[in-house]
Protein backbone atom coordinates (compact mmCIF):
# COMPACT_ATOMS: atom_id res chain seq x y z
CA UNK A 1 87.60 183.53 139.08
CA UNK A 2 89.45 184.73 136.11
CA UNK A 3 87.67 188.13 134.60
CA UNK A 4 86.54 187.08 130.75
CA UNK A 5 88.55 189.47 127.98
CA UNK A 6 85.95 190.06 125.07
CA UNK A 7 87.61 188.77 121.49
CA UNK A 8 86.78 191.87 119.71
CA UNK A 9 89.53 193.95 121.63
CA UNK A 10 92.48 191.77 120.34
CA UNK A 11 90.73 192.10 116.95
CA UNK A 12 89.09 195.84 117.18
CA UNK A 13 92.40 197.64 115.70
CA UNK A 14 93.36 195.26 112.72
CA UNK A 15 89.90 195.02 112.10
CA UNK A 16 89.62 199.09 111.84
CA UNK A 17 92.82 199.23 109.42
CA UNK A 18 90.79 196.27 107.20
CA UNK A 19 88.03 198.36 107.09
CA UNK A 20 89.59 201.53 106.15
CA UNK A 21 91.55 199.90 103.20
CA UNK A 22 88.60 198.06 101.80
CA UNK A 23 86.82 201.79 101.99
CA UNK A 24 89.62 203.67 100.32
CA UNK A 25 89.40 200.19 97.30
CA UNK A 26 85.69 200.81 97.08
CA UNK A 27 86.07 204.65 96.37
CA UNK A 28 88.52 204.09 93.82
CA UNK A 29 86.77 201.31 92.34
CA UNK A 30 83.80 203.92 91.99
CA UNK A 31 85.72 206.94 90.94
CA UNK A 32 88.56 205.14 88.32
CA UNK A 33 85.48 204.39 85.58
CA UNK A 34 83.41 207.35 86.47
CA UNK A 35 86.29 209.78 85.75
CA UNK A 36 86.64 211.43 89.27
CA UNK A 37 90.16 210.19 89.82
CA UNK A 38 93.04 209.55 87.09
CA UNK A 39 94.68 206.31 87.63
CA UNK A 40 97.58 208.01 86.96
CA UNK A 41 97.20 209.79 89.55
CA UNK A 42 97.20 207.19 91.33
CA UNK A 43 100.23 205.73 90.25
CA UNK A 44 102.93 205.92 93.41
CA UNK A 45 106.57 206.61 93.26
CA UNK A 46 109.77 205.93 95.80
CA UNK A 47 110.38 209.43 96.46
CA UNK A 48 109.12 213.04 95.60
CA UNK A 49 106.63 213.87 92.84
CA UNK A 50 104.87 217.20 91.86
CA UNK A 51 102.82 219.08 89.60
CA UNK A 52 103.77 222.00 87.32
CA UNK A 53 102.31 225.14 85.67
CA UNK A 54 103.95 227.96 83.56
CA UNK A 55 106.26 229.89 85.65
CA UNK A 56 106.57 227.26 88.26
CA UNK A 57 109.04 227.84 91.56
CA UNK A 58 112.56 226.76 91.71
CA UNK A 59 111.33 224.21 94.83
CA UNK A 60 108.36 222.34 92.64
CA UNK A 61 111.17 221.57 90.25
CA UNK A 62 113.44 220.13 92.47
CA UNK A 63 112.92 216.69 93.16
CA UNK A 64 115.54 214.48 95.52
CA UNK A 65 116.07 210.72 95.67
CA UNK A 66 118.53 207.60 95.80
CA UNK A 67 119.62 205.25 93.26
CA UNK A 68 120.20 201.76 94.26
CA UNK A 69 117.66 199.70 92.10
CA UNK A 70 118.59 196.17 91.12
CA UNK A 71 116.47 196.16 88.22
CA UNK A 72 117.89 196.56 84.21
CA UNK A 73 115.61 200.08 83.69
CA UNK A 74 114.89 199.16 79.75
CA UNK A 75 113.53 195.98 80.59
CA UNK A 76 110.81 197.86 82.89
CA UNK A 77 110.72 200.98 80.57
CA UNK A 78 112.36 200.93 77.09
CA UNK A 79 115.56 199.64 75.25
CA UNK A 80 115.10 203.08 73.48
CA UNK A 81 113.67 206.47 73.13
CA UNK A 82 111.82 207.81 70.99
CA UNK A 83 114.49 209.47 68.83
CA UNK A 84 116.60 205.68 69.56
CA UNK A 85 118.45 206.70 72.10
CA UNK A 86 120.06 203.82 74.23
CA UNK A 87 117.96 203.91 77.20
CA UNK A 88 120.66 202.42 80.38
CA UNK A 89 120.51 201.70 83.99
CA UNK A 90 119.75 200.10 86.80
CA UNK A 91 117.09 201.01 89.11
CA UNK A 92 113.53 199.97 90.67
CA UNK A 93 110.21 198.99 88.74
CA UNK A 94 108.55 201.68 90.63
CA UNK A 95 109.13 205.29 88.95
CA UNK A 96 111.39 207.50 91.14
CA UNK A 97 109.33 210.36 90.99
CA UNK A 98 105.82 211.66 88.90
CA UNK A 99 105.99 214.64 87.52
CA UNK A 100 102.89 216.03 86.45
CA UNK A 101 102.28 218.95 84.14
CA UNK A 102 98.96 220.87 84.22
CA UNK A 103 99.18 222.75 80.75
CA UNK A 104 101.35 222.22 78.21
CA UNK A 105 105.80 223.43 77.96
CA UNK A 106 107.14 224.37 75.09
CA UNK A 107 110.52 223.59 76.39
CA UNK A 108 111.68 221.87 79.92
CA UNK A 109 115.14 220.51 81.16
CA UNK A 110 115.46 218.00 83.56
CA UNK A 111 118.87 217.58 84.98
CA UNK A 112 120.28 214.92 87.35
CA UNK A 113 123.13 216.23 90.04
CA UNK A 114 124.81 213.60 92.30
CA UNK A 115 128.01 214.91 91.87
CA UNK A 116 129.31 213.76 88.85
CA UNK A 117 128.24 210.01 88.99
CA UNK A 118 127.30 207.53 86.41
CA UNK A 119 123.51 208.38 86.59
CA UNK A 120 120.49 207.42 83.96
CA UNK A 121 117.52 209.23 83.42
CA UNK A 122 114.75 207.78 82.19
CA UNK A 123 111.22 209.54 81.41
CA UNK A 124 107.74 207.97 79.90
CA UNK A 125 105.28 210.20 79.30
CA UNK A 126 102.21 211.12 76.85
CA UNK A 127 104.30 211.78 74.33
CA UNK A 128 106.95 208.19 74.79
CA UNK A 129 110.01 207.44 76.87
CA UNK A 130 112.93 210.19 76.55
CA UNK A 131 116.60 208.93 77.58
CA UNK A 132 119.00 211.38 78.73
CA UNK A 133 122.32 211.93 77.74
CA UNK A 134 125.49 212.85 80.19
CA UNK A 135 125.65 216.73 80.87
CA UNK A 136 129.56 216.46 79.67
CA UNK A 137 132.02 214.41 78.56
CA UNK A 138 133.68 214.88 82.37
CA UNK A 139 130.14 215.02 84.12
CA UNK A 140 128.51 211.45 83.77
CA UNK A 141 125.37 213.15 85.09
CA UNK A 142 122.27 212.73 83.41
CA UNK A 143 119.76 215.24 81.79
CA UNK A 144 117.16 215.56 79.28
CA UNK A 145 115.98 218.86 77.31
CA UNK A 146 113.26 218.45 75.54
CA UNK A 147 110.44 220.41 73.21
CA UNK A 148 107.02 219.76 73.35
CA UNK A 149 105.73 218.24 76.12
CA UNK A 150 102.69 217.82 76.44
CA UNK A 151 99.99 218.40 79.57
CA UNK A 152 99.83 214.53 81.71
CA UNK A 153 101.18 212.62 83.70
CA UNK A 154 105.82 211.42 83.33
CA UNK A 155 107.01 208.49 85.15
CA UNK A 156 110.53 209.20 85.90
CA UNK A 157 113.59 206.88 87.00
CA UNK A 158 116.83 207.76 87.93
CA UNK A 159 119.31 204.71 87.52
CA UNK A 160 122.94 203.61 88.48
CA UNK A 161 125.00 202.28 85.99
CA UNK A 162 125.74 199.41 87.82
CA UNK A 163 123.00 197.34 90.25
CA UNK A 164 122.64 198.37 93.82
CA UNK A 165 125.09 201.64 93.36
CA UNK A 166 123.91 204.45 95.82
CA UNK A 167 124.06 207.91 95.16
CA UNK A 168 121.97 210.85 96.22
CA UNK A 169 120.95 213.01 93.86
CA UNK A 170 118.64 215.87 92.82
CA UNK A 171 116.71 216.59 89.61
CA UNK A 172 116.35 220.05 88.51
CA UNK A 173 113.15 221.02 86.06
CA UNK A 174 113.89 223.99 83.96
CA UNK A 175 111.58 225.96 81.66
C-alpha cells in the first residue's frame, strides 16, 4: 500500500510567500492614504540609495552602480532641465539610485567617476529634473552642482551615451 502525501505540503511554501506579499500590499494599501509611509519612499532603484542631513559622511554620499540601460533617458525623464539643458543618455526606466534629503542644502555636487567615460546624469526631484554637464572638456564624466535643493525625495539615473554600454561608476555628493 502506497503511504498518502497530504496536498498542502507541495503547496505549504508558495502558499506562505502568497501570503506574506498580499500582507506587505495590505499594509501599504493602509498606510499610503493615511500618511504613515511616503510612496516615495517606496519607490525602488537598481542599485544604492540613501538619505542625507547637514554634515553628512563621505560614505552616505557615495553611491556605486552600472550603466548599461537600453532605454533613451529623456523619453523616461525629460528632453530638458529646468534651466534647458539637453538632458542625454541611455539607461533603465528604473532610477539608479534615490537620494533622499532630510532638511534642506543650500548647495550639493553630485559627480559621476567611471574613469573618464561618456556618462549622463540625470536628476528629478521637488524642485524638476537637473542635467549634468561633463566635468571637462577631456573628462566626459558627468556632474551636477546645484543651489537650492530642497528637503524630498531625487530619482537619479546614470546613463551611457550609447545603449547597452557598461561602465562602473561612482557618484560623489558634495556639500
Amino acid at each position: 500500500m502506497t503511504p498518502q502525501r497530504s496536498v498542502h505540503s507541495t503547496r505549504l511554501p508558495a502558499l506562505n510567500g502568497l501570503r506574506r506579499q498580499l500582507v506587505v500590499l495590505a499594509a501599504l494599501a493602509v498606510a499610503l492614504p493615511a500618511g504613515l509611509v511616503s510612496a516615495q519612499r517606496v519607490a525602488q532603484a537598481n542599485f544604492d540609495s540613501t538619505s542625507l542631513s547637514a554634515g553628512f559622511s563621505t560614505a552616505a554620499g557615495t553611491l556605486r552602480g552600472r550603466t548599461g540601460g537600453q532605454v533613451s533617458l529623456p523619453g523616461v525623464v525629460a528632453n530638458r532641465d529646468r534651466t534647458g539643458n539637453l538632458c542625454l543618455g541611455f539607461g533603465s526606466t528604473l532610477p539608479d539610485h534615490i537620494v533622499t534629503l532630510e532638511e534642506d542644502f543650500a548647495q550639493l555636487t553630485l559627480r559621476v567617476n567611471s574613469n573618464g567615460n561618456d556618462t549622463s546624469l540625470i536628476i528629478r526631484g521637488p524642485s524638476g529634473v537637473q542635467c549634468g554637464s561633463n566635468v571637462s572638456r577631456t573628462n566626459l564624466d558627468q556632474q551636477v552642482i546645484s543651489t537650492d535643493w530642497e528637503v524630498g525625495t531625487y530619482e537619479v539615473w546614470v546613463g551611457s551615451s550609447r545603449p547597452g554600454q557598461q561602465f562602473s561608476y561612482t557618484i560623489t555628493i558634495q556639500e
